[in-house]
N, C-alpha and C. Protein backbone atom coordinates (compact mmCIF):
# COMPACT_ATOMS: atom_id res chain seq x y z
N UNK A 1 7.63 32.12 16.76
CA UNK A 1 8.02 31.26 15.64
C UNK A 1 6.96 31.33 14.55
N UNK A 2 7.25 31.57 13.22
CA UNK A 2 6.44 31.58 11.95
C UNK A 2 6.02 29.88 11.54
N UNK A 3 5.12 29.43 10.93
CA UNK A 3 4.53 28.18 10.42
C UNK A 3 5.49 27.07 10.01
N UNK A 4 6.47 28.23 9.36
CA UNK A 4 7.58 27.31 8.51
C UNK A 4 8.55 26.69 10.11
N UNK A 5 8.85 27.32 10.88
CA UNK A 5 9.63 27.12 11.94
C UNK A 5 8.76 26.01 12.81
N UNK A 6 7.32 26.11 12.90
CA UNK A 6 6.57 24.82 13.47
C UNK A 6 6.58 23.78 12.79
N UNK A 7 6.23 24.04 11.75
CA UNK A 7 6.97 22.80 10.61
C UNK A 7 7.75 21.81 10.67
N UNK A 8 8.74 22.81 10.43
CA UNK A 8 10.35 21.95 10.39
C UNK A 8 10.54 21.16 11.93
N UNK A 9 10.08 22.21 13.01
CA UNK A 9 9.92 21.41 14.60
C UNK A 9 9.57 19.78 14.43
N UNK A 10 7.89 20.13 13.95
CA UNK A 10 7.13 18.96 13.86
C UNK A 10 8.10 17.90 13.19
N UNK A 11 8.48 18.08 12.03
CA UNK A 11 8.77 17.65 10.99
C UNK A 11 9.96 16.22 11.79
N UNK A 12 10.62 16.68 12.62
CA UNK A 12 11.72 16.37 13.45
C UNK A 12 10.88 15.38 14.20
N UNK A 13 10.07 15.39 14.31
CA UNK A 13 8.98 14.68 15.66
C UNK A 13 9.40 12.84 15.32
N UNK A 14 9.12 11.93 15.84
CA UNK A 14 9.14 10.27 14.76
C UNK A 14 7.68 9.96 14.73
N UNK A 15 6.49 10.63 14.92
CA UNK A 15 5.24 10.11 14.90
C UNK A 15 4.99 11.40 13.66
N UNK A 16 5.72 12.45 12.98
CA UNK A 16 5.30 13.60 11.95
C UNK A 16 4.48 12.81 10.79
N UNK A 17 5.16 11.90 10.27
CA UNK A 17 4.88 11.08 9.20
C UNK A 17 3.26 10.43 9.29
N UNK A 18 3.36 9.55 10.23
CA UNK A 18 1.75 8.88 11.07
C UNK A 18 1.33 9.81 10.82
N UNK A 19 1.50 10.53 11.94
CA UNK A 19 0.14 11.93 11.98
C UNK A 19 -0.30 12.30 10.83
N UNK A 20 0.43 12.67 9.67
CA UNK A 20 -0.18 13.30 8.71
C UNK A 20 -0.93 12.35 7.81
N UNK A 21 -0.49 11.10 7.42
CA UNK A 21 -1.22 10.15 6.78
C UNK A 21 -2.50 9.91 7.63
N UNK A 22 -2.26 10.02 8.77
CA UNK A 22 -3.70 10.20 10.02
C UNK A 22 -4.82 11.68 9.23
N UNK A 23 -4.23 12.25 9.49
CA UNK A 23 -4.63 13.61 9.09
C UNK A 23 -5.65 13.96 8.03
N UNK A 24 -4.39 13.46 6.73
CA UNK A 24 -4.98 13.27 5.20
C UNK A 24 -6.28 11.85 4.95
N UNK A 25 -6.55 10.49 6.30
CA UNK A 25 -7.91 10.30 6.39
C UNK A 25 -8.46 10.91 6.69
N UNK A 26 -8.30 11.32 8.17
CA UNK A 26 -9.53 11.88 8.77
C UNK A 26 -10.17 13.27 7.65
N UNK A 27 -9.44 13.66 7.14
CA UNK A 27 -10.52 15.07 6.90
C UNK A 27 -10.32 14.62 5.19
N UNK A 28 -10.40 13.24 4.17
CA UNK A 28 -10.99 12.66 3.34
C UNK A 28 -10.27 13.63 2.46
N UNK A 29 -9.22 13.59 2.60
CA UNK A 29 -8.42 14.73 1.19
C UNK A 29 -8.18 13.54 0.21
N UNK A 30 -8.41 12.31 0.14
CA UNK A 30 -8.60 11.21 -1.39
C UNK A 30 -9.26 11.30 -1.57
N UNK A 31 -10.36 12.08 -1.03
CA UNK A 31 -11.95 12.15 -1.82
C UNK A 31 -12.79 10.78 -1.52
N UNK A 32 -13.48 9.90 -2.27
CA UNK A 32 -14.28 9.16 -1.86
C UNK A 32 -14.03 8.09 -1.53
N UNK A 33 -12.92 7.28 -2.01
CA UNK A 33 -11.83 6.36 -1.58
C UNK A 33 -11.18 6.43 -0.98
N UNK A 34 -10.72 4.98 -0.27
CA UNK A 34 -9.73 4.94 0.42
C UNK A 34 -8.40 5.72 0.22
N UNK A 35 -8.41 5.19 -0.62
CA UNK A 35 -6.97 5.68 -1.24
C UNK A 35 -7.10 6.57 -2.81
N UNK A 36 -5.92 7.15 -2.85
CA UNK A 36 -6.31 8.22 -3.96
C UNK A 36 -6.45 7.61 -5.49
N UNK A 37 -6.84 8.25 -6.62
CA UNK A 37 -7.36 7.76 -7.92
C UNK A 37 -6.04 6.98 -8.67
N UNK A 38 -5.06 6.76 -8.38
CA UNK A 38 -3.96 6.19 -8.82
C UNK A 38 -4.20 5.03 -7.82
N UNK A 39 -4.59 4.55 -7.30
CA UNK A 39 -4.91 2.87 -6.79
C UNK A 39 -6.45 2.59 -7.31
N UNK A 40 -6.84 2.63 -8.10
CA UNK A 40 -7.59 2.54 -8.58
C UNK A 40 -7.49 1.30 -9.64
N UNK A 41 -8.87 0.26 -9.44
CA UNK A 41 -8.72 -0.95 -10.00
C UNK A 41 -7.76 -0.46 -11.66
N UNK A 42 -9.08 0.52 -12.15
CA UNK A 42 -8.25 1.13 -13.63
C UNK A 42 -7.35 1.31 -14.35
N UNK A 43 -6.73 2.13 -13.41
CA UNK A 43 -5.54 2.23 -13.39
C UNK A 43 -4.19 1.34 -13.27
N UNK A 44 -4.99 0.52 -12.07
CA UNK A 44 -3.42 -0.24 -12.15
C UNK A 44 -3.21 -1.44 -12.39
N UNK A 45 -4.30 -2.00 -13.19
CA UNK A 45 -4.67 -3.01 -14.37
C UNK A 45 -3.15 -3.53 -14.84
N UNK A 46 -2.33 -2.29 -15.77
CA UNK A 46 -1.06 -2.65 -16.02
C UNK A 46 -0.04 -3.29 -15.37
N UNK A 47 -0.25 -2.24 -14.16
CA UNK A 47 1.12 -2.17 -13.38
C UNK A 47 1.10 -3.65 -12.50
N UNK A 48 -0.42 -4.19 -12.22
CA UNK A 48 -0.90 -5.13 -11.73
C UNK A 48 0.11 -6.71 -12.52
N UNK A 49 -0.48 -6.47 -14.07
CA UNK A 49 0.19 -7.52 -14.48
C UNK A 49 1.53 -7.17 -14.67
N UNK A 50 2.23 -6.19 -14.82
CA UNK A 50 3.69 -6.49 -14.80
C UNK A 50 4.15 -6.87 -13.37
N UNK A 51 3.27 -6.39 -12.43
CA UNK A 51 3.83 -7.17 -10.71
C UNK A 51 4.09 -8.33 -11.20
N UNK A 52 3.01 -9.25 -11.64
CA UNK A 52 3.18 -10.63 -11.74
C UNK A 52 4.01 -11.34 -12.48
N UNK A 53 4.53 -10.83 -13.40
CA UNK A 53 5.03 -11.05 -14.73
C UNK A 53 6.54 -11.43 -13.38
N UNK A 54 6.79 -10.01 -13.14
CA UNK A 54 8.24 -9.60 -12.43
C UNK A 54 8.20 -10.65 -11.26
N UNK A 55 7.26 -11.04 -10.72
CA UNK A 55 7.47 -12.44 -9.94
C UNK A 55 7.35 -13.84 -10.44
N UNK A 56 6.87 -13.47 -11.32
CA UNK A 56 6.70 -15.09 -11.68
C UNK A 56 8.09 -15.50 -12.54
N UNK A 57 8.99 -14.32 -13.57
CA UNK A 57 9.95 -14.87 -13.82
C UNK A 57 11.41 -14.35 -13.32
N UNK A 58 10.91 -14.06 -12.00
CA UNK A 58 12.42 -13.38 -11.09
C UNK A 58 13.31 -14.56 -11.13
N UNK A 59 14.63 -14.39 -11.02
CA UNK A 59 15.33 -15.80 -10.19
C UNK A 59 14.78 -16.76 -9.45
N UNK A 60 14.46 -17.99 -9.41
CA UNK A 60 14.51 -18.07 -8.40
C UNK A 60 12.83 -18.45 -7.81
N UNK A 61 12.45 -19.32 -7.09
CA UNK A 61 10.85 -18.76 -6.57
C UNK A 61 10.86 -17.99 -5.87
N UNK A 62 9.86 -16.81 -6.05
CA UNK A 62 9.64 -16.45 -5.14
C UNK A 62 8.35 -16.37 -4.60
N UNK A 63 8.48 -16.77 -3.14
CA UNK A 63 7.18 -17.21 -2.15
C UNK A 63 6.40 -16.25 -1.24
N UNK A 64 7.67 -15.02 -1.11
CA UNK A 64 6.57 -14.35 -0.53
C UNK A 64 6.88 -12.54 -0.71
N UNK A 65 6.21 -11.65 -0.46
CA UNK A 65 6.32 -10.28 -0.60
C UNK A 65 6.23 -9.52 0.52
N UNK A 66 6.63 -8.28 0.59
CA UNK A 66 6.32 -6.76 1.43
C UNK A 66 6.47 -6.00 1.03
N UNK A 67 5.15 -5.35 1.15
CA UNK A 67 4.73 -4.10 0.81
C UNK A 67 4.33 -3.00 1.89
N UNK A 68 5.75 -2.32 1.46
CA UNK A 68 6.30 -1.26 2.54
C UNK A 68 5.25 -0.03 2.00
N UNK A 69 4.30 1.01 3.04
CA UNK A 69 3.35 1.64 2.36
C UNK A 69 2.28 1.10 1.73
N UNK A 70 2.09 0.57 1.96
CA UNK A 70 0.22 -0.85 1.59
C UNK A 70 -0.60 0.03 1.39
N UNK A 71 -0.97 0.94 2.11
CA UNK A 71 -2.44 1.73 2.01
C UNK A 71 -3.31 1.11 2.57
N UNK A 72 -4.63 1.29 1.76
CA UNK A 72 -4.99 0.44 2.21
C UNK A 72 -5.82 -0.93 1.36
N UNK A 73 -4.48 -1.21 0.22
CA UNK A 73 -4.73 -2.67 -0.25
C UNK A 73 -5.31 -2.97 -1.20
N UNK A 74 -5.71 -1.46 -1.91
CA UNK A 74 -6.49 -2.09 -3.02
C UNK A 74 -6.84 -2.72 -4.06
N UNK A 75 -4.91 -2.49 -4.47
CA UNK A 75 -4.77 -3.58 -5.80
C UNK A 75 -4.21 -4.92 -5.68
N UNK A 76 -2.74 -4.69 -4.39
CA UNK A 76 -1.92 -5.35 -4.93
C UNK A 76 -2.39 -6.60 -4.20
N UNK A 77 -2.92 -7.02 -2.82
CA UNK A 77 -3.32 -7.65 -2.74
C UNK A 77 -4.18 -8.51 -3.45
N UNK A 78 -5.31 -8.22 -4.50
CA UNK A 78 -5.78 -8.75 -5.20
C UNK A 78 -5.51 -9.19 -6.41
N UNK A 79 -4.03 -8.60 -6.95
CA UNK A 79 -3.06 -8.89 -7.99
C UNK A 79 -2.51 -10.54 -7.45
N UNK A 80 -2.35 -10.54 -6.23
CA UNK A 80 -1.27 -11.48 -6.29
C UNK A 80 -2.64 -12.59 -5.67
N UNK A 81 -3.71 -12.23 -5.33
CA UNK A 81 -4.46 -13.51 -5.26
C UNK A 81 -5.17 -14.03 -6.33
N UNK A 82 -4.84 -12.95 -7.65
CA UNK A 82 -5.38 -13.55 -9.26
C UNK A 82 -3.85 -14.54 -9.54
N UNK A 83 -3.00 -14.37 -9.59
CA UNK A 83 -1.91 -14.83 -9.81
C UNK A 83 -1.75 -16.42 -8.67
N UNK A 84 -2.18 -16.34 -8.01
CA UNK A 84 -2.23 -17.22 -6.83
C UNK A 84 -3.87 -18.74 -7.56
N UNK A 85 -4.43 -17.95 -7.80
CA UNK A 85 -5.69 -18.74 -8.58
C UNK A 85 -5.11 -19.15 -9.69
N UNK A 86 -4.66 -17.93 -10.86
CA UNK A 86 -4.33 -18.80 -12.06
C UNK A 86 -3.26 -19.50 -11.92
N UNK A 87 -2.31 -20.37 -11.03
CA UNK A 87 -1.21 -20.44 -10.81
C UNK A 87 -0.02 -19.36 -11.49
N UNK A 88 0.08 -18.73 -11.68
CA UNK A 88 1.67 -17.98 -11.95
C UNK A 88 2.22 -17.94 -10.50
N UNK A 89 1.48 -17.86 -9.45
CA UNK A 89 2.46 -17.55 -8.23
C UNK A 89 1.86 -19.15 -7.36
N UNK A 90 2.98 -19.51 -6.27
CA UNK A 90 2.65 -20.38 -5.73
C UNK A 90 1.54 -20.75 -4.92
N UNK A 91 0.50 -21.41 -4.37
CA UNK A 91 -0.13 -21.20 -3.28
C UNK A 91 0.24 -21.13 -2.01
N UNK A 92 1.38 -21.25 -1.95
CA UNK A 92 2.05 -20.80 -0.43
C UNK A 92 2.40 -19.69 -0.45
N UNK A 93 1.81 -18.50 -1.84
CA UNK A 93 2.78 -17.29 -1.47
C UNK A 93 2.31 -16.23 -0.27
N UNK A 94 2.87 -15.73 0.19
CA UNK A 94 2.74 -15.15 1.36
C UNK A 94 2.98 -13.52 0.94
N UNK A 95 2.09 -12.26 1.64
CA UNK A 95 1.74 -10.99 1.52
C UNK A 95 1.97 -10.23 2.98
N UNK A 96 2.75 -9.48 2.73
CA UNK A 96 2.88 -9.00 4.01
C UNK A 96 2.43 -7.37 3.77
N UNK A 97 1.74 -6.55 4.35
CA UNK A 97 1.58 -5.31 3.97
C UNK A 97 2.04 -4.34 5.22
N UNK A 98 2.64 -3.12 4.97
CA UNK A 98 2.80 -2.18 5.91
C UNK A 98 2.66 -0.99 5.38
N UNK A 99 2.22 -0.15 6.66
CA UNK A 99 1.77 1.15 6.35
C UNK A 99 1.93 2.16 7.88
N UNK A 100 2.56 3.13 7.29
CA UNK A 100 2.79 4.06 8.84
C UNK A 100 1.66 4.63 9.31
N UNK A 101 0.09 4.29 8.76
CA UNK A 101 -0.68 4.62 8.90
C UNK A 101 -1.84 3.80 9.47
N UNK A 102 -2.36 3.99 10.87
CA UNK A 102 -3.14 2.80 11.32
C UNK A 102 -4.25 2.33 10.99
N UNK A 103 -4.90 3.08 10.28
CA UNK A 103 -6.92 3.24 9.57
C UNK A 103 -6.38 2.05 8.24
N UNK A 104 -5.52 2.36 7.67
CA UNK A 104 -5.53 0.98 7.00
C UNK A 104 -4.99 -0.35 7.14
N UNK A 105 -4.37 -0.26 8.21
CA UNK A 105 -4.04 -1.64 8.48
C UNK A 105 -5.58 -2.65 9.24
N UNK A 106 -5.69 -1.67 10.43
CA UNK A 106 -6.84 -1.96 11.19
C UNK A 106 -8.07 -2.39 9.65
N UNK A 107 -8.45 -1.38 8.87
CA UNK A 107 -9.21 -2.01 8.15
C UNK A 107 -8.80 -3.13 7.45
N UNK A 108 -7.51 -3.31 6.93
CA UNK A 108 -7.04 -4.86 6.45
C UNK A 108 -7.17 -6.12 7.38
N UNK A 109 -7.48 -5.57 8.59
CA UNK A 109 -7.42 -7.22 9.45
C UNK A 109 -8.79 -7.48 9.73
N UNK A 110 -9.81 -6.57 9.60
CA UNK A 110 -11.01 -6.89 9.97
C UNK A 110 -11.53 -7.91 9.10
C-alpha cells in the first residue's frame, strides 16, 4: 500500500482526528504558542468584541456557551470574563469548552 492508501485507512480510524491534533502539539508545528498566530490576543481583539456584542443582544438571555474546538482558550474565555466584569453578560454566565484534543483541556483545568 502507497502513503495515500495508509492515509485514507487511518483517516477511517475514530481516534484519526485526536491523534493528529496530538501530533501537531507534540512536535510544536504552532511554533511558540499554544495555539497558532490567529488566537492571538491581537488579533482577535475584534472578533472578541463582536462575540459579545452577538450575546449580549441575541434574543433572549443568554446564560451560557460551548465552545466546540476550544484549543487551548486563549481568547474566548477571557472575552466573556471582560464581558462578565463590565456587566454586558450575566454573572451566572456559564463557559463550557471542548476540544478533541487532550493537552488542552488538561491544561485548562489545572
Amino acid at each position: 500500500a502507497n502513503l495515500e492508501d495508509l492515509h485514507d485507512r487511518l483517516r477511517a480510524l475514530p481516534s484519526f482526528r485526536r491523534l493528529a491534533f496530538e501530533e501537531i502539539h507534540a512536535a510544536g508545528h504552532w511554533g511558540r504558542k499554544l495555539s497558532g498566530g490567529g488566537s492571538s490576543a491581537e488579533i482577535t481583539v475584534p472578533l472578541a468584541n463582536h462575540l459579545l456584542h452577538f450575546l449580549q443582544t441575541a434574543p433572549g438571555p443568554v446564560e451560557s456557551m460551548i465552545d466546540i474546538g476550544c484549543g487551548w482558550g486563549e481568547w474566548i474565555p477571557a472575552a466573556l470574563e471582560r464581558g462578565v466584569r463590565d456587566g454586558r453578560l450575566p454573572q451566572s454566565f456559564r463557559y463550557l469548552g471542548v476540544d478533541i484534543a487532550w493537552q488542552p483541556i488538561k491544561h485548562l483545568k489545572e
